[in-house]
PDB file of N, CA and C in Angstrom:
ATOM      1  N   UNK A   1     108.561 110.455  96.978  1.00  0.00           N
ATOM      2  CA  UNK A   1     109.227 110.746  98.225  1.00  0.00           C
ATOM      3  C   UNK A   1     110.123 109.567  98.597  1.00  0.00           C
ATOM      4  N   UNK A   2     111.103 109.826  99.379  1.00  0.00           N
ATOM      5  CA  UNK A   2     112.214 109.088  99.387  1.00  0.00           C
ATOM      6  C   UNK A   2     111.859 108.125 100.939  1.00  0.00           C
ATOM      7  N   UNK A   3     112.324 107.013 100.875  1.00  0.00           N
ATOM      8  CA  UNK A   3     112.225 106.330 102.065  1.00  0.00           C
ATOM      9  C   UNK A   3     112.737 106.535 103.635  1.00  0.00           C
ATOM     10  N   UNK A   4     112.188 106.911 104.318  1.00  0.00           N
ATOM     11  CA  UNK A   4     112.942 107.721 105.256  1.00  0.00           C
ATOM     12  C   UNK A   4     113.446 106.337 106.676  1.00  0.00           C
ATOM     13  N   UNK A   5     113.701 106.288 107.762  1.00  0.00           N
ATOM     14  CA  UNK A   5     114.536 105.479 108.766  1.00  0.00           C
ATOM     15  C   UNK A   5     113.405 104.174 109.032  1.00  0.00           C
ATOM     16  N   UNK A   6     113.929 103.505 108.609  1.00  0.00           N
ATOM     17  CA  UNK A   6     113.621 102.228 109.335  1.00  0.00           C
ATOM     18  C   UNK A   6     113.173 101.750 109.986  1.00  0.00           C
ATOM     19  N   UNK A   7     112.057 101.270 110.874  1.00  0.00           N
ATOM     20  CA  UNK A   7     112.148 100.852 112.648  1.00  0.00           C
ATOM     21  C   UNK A   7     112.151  99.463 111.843  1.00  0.00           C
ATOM     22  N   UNK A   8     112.708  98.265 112.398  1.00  0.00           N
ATOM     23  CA  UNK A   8     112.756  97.603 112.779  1.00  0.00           C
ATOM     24  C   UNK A   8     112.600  96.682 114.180  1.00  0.00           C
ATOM     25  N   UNK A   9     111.434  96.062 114.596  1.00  0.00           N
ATOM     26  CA  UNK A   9     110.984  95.725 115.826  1.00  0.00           C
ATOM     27  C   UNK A   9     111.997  95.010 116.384  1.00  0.00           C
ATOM     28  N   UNK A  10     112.186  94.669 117.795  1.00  0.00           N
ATOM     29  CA  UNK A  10     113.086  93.970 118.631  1.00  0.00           C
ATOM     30  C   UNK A  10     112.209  92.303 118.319  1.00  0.00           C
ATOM     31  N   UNK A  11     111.292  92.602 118.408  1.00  0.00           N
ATOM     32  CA  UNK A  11     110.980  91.014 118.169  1.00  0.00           C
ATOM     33  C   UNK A  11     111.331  90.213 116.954  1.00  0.00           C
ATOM     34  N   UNK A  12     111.478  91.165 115.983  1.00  0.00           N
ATOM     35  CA  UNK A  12     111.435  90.961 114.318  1.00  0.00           C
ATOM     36  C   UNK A  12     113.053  90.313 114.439  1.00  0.00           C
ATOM     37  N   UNK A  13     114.028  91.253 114.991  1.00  0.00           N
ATOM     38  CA  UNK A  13     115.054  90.849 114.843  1.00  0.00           C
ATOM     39  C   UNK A  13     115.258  89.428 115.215  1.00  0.00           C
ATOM     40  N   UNK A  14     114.982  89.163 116.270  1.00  0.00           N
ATOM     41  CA  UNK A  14     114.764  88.016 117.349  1.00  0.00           C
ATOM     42  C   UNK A  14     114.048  86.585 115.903  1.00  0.00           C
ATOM     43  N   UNK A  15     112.935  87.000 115.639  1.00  0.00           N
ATOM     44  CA  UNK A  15     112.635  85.932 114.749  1.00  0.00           C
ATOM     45  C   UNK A  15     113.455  85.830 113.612  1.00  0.00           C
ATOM     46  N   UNK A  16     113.849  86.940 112.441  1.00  0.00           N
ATOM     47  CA  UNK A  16     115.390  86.631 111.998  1.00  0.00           C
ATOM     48  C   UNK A  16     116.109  85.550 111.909  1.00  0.00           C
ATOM     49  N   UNK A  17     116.656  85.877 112.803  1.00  0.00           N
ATOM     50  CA  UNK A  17     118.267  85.634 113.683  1.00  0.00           C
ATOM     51  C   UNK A  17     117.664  83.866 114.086  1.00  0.00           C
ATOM     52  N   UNK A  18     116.975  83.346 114.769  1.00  0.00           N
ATOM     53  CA  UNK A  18     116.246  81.980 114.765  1.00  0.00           C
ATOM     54  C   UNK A  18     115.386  80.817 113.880  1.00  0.00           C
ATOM     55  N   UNK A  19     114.776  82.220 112.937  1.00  0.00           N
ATOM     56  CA  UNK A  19     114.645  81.293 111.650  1.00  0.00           C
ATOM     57  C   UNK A  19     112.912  81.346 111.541  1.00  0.00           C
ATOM     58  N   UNK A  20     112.188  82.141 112.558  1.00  0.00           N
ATOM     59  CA  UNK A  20     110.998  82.085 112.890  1.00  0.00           C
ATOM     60  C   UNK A  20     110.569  83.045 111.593  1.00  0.00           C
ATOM     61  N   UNK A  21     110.795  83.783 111.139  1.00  0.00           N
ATOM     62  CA  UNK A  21     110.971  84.537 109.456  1.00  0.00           C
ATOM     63  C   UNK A  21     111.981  83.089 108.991  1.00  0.00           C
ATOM     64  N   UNK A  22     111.237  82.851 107.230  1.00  0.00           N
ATOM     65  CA  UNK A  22     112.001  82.270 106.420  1.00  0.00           C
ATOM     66  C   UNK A  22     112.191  83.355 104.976  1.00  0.00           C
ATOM     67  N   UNK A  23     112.984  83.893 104.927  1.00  0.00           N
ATOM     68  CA  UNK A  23     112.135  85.214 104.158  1.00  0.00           C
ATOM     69  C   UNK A  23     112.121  84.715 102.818  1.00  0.00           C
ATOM     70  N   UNK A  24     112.692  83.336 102.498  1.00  0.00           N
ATOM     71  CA  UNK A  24     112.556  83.166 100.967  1.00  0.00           C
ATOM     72  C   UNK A  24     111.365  82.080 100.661  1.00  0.00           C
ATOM     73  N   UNK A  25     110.311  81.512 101.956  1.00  0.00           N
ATOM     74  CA  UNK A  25     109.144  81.028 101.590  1.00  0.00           C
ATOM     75  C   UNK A  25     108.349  81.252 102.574  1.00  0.00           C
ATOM     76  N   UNK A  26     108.377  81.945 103.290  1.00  0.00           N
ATOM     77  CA  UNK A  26     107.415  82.908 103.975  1.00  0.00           C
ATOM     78  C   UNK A  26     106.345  83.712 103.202  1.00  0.00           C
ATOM     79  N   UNK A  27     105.644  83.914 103.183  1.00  0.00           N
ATOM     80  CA  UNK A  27     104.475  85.040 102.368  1.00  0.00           C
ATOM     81  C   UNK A  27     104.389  86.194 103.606  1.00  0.00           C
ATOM     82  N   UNK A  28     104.680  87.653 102.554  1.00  0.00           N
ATOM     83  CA  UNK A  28     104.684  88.932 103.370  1.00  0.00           C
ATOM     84  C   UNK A  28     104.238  89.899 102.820  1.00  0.00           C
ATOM     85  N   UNK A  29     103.516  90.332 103.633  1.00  0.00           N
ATOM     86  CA  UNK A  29     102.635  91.689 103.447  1.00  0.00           C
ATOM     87  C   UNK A  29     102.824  92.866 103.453  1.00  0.00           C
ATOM     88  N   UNK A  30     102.579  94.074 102.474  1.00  0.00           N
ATOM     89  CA  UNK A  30     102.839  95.474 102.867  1.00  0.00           C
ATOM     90  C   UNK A  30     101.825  96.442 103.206  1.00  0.00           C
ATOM     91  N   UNK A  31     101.463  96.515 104.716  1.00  0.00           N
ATOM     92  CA  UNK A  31     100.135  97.537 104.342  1.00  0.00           C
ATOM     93  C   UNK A  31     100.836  98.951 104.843  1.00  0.00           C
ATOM     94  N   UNK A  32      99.391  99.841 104.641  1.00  0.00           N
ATOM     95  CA  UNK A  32     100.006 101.322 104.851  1.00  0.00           C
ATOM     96  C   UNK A  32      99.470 102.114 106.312  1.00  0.00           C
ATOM     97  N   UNK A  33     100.216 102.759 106.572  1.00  0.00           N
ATOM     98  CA  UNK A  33      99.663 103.467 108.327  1.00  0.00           C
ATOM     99  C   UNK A  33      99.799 104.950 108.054  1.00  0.00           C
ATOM    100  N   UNK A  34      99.130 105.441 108.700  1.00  0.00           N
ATOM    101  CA  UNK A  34      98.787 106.549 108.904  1.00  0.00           C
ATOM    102  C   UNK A  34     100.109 107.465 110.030  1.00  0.00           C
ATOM    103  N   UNK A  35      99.857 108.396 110.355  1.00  0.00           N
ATOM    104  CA  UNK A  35     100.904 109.155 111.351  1.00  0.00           C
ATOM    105  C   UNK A  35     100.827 109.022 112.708  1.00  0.00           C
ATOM    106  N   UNK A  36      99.239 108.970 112.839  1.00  0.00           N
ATOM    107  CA  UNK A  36      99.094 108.538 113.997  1.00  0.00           C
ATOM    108  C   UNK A  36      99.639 107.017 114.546  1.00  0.00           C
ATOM    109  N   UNK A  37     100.089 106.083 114.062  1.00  0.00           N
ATOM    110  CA  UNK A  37     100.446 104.942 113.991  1.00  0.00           C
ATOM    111  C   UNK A  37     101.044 104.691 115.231  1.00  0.00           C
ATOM    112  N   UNK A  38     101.150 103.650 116.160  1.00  0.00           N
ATOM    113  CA  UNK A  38     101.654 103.203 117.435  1.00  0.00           C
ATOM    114  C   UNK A  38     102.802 102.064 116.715  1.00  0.00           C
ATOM    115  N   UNK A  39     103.412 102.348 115.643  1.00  0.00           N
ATOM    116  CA  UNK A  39     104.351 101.403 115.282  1.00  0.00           C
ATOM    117  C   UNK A  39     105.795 101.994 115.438  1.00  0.00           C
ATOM    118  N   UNK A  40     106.378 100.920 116.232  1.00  0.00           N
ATOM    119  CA  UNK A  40     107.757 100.898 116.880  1.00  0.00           C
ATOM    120  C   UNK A  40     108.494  99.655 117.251  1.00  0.00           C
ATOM    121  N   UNK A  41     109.456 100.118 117.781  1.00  0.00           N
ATOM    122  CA  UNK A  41     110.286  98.819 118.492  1.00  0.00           C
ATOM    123  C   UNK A  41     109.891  98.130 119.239  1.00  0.00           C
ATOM    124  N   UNK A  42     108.762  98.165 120.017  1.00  0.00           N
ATOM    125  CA  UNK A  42     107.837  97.294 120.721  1.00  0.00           C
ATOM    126  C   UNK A  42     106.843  96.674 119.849  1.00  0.00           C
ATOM    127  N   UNK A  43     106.555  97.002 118.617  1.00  0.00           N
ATOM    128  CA  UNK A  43     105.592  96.048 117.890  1.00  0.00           C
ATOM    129  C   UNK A  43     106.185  94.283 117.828  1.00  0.00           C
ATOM    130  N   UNK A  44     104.680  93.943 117.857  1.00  0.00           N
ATOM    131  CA  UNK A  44     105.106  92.640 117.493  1.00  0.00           C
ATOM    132  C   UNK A  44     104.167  91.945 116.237  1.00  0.00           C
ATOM    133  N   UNK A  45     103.269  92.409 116.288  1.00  0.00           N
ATOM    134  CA  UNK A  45     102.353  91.695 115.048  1.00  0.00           C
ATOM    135  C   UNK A  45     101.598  92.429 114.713  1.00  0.00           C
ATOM    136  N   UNK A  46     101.270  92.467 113.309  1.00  0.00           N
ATOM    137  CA  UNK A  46     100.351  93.412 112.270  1.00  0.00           C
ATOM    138  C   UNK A  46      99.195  93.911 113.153  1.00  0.00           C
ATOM    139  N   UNK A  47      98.328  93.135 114.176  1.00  0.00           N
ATOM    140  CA  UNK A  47      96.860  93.384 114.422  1.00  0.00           C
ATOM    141  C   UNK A  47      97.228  94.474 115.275  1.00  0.00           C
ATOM    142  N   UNK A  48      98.205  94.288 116.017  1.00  0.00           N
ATOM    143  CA  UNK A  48      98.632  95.450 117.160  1.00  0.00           C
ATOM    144  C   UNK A  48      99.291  97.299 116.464  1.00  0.00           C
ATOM    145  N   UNK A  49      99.115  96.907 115.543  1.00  0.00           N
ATOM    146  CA  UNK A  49      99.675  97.899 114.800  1.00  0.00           C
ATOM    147  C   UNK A  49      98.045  98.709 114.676  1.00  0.00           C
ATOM    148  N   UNK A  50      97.929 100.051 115.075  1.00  0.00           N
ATOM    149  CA  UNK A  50      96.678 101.082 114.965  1.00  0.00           C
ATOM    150  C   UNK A  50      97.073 102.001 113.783  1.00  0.00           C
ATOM    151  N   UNK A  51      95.989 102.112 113.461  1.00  0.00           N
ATOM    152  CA  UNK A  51      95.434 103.454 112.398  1.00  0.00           C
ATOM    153  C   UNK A  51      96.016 103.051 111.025  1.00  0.00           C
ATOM    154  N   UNK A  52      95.673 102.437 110.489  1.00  0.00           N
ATOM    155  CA  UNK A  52      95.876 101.779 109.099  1.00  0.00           C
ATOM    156  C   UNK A  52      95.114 102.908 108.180  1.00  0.00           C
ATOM    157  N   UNK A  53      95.818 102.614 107.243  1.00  0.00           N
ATOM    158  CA  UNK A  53      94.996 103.515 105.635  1.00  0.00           C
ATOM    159  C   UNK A  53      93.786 102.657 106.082  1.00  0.00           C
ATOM    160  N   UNK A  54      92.277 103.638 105.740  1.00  0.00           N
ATOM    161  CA  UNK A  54      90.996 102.908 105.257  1.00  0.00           C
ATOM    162  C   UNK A  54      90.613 102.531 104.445  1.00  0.00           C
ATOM    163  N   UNK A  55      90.343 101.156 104.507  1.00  0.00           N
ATOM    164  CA  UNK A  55      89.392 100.792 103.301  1.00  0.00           C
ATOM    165  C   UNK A  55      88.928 101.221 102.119  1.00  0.00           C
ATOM    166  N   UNK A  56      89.887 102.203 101.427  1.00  0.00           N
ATOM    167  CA  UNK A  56      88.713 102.886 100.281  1.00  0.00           C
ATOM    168  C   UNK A  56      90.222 103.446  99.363  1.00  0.00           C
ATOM    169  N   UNK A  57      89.447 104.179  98.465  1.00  0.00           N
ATOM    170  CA  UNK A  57      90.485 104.847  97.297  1.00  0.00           C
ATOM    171  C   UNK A  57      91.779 103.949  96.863  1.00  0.00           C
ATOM    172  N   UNK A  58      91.169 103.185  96.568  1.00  0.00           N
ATOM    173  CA  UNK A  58      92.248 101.976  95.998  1.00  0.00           C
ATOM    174  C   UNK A  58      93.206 100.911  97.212  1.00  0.00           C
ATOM    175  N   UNK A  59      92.950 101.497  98.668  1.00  0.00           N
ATOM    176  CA  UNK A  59      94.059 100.628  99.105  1.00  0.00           C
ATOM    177  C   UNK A  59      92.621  99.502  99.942  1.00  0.00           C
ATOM    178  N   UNK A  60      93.694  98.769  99.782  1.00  0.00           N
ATOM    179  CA  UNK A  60      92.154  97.729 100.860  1.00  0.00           C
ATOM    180  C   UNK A  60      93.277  97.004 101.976  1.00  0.00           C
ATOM    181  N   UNK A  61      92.242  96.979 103.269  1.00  0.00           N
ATOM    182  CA  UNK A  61      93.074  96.569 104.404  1.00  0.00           C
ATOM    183  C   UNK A  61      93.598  95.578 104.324  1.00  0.00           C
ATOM    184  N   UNK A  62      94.846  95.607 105.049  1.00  0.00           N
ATOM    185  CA  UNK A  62      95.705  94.542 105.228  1.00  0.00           C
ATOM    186  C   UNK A  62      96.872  94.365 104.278  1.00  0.00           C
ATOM    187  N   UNK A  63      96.809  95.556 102.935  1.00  0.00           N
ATOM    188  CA  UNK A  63      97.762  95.722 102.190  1.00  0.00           C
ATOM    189  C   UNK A  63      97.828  94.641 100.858  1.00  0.00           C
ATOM    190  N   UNK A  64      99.187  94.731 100.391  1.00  0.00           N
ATOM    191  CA  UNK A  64      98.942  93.612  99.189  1.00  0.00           C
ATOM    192  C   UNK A  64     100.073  92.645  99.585  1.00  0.00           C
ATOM    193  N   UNK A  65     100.054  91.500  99.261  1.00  0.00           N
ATOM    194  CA  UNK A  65     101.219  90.920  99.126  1.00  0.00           C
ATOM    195  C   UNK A  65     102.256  90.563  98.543  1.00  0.00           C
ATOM    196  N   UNK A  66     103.381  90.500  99.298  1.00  0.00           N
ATOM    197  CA  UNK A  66     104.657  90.778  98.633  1.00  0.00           C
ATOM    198  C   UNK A  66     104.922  89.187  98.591  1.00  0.00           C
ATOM    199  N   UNK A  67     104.361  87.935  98.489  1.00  0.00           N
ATOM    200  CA  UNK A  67     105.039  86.973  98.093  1.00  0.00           C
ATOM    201  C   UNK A  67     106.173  86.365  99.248  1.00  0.00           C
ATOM    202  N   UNK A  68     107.295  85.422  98.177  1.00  0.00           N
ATOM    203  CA  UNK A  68     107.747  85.600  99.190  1.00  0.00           C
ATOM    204  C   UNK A  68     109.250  86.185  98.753  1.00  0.00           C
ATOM    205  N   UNK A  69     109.609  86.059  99.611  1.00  0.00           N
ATOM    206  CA  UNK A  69     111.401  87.523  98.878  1.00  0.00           C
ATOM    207  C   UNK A  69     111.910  86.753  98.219  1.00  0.00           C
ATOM    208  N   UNK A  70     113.032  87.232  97.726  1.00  0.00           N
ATOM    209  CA  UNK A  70     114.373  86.559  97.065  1.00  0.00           C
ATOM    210  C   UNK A  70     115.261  86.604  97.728  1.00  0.00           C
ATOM    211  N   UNK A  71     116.560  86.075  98.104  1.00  0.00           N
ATOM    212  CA  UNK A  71     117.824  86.273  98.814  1.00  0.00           C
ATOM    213  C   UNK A  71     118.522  86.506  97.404  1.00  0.00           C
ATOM    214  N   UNK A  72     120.253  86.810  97.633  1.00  0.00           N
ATOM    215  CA  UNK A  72     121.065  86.891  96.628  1.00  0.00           C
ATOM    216  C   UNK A  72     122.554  87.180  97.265  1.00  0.00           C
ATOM    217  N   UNK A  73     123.324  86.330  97.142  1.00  0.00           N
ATOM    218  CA  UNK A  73     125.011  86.454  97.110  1.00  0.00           C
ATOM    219  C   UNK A  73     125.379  85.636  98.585  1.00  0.00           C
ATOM    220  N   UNK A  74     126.443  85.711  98.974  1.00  0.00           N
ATOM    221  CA  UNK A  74     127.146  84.980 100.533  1.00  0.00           C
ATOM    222  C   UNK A  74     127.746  85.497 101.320  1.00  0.00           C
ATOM    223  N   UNK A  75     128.830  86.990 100.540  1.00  0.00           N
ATOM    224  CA  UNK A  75     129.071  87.519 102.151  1.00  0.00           C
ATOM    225  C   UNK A  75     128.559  88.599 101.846  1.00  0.00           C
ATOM    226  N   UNK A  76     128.227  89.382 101.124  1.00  0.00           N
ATOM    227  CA  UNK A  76     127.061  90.713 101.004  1.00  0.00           C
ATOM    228  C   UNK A  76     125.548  89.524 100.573  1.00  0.00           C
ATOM    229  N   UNK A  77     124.587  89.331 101.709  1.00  0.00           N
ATOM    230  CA  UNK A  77     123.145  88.954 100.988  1.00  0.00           C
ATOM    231  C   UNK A  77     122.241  89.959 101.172  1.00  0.00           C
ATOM    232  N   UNK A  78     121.363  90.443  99.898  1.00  0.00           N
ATOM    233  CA  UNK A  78     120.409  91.092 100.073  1.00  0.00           C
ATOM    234  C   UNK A  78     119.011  89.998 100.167  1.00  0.00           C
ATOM    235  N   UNK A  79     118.207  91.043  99.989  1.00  0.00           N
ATOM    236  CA  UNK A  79     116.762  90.648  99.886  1.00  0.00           C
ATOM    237  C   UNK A  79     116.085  91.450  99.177  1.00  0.00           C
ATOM    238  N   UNK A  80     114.963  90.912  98.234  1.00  0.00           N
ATOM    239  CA  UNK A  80     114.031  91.917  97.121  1.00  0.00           C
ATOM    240  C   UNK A  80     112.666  91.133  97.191  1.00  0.00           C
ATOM    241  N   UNK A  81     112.014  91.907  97.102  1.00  0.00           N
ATOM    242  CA  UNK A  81     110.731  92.312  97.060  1.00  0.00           C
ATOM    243  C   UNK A  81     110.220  91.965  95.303  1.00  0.00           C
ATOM    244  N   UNK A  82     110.092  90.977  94.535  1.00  0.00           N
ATOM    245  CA  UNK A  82     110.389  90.718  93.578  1.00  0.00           C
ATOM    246  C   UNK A  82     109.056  91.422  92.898  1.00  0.00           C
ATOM    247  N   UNK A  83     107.806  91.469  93.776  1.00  0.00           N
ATOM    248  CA  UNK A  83     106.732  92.101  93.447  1.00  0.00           C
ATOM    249  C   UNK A  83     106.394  93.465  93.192  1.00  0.00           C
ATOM    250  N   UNK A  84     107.380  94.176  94.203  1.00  0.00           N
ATOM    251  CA  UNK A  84     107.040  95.648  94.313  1.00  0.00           C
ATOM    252  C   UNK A  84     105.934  95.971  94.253  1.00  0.00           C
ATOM    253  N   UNK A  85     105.221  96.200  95.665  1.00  0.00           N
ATOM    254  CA  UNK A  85     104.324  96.822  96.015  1.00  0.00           C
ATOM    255  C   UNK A  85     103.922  98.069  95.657  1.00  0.00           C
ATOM    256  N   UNK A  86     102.513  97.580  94.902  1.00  0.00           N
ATOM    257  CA  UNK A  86     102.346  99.893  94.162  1.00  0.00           C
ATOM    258  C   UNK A  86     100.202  99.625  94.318  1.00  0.00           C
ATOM    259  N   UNK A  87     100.000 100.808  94.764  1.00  0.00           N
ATOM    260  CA  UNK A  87      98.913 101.105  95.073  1.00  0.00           C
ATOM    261  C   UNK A  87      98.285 102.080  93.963  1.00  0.00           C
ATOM    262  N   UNK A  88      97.253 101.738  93.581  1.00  0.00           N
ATOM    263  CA  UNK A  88      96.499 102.902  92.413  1.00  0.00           C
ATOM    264  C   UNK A  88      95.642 103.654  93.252  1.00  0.00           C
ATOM    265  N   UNK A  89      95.726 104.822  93.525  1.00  0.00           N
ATOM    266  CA  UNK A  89      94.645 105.275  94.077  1.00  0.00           C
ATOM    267  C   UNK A  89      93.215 105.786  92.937  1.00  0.00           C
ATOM    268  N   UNK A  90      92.184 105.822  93.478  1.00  0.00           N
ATOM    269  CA  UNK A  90      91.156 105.984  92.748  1.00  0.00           C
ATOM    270  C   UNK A  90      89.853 106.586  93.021  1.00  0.00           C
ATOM    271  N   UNK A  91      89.644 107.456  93.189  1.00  0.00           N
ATOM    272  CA  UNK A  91      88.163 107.987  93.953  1.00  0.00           C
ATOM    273  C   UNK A  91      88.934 108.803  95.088  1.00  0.00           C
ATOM    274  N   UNK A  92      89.714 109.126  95.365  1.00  0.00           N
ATOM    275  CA  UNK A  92      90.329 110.170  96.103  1.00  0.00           C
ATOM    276  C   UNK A  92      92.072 109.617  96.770  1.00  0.00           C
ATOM    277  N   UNK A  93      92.614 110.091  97.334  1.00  0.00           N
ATOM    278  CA  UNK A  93      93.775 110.181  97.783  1.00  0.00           C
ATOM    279  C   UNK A  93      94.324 108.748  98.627  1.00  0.00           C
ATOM    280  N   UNK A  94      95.403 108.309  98.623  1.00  0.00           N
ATOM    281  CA  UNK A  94      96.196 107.565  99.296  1.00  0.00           C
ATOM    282  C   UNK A  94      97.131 108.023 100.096  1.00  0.00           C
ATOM    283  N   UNK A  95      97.243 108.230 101.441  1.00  0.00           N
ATOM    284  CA  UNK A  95      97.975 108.893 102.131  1.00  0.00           C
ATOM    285  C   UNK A  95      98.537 108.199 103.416  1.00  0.00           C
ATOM    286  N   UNK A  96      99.753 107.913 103.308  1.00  0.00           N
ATOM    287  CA  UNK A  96     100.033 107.041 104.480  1.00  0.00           C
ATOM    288  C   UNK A  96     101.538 107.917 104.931  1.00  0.00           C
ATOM    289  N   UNK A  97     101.628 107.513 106.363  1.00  0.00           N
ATOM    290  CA  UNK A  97     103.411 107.767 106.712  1.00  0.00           C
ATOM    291  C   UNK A  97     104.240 106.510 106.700  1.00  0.00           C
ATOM    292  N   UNK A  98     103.760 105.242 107.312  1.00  0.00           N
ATOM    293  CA  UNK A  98     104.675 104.483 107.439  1.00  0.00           C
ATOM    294  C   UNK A  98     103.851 102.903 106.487  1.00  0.00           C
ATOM    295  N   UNK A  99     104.499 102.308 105.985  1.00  0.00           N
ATOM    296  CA  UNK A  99     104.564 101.288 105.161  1.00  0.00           C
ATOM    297  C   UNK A  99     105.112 100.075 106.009  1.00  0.00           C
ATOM    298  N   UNK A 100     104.457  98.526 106.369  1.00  0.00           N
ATOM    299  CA  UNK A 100     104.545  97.789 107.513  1.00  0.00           C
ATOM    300  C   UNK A 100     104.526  96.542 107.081  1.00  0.00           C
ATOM    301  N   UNK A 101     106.022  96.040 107.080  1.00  0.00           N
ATOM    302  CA  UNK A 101     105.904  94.581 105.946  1.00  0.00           C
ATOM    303  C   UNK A 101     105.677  93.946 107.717  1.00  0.00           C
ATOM    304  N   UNK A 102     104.897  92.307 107.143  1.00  0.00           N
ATOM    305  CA  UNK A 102     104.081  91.552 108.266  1.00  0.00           C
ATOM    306  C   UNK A 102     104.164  90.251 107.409  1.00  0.00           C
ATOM    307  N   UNK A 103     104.795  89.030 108.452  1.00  0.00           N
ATOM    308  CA  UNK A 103     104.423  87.859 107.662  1.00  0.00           C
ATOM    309  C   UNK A 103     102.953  87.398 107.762  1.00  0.00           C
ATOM    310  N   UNK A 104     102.495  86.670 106.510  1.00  0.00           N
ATOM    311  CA  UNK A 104     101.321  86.182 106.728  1.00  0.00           C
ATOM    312  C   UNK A 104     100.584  85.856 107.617  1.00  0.00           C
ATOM    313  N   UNK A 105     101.490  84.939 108.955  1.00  0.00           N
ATOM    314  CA  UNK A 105     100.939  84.368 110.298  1.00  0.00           C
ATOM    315  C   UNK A 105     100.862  85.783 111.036  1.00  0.00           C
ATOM    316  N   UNK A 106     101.152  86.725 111.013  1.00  0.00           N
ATOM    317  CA  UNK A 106     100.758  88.189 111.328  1.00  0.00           C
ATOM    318  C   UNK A 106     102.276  88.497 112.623  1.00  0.00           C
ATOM    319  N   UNK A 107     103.416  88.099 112.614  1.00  0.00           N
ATOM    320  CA  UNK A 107     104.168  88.773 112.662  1.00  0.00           C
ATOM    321  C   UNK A 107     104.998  90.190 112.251  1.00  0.00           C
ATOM    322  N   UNK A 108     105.299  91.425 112.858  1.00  0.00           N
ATOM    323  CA  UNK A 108     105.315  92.065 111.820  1.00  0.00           C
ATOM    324  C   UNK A 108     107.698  92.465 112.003  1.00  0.00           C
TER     325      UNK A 108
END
């Protein structure tokens, strides 16, 4: 399934833009949420984020980590995920809606 819109938090941007994210030695996390999820533009940090995948069938809380990114180029810069995050499920199903990168210090 294809990646669908974005949220990006107002706070997230805010750390960005100041430097409070370093995204190329920062350590960041991807865990998985459910539908019910209270994640939006008012989030500010991973713990505040409700209804996470459970504990079981291959995913374990808090997600895996993505390290820390790569940057690349000067007036187009991206960013990659050099790890790519992939989940095995095992003993039954993995089912999430939204996917929630979070720096280590639990910004999300």
């Amino acid at each position: 399934m294809a990646a669908g819109t974005w949220t990006f938090p107002d706070g997230a941007r805010t750390r960005l833009l100041n430097g409070t994210f370093d995204l190329d030695t920062d350590t960041f996390f991807m865990a998985l949420f459910l539908s019910t999820s209270n994640i939006g533009a008012a989030t500010t940090t991973y713990a505040g984020v409700t209804n996470e995948h459970a504990n079981a069938n291959g995913y374990t809380t808090g997600g895996i980590s993505m390290g820390a990114l790569t940057l690349a180029g000067t007036t187009t810069v991206t960013v990659d995920d050099p790890a790519d995050a992939v989940w095995t499920a095992s003993g039954g199903s993995i089912t999430a809606r939204f996917a929630v990168i979070y720096e280590s210090g639990g910004d999300v």
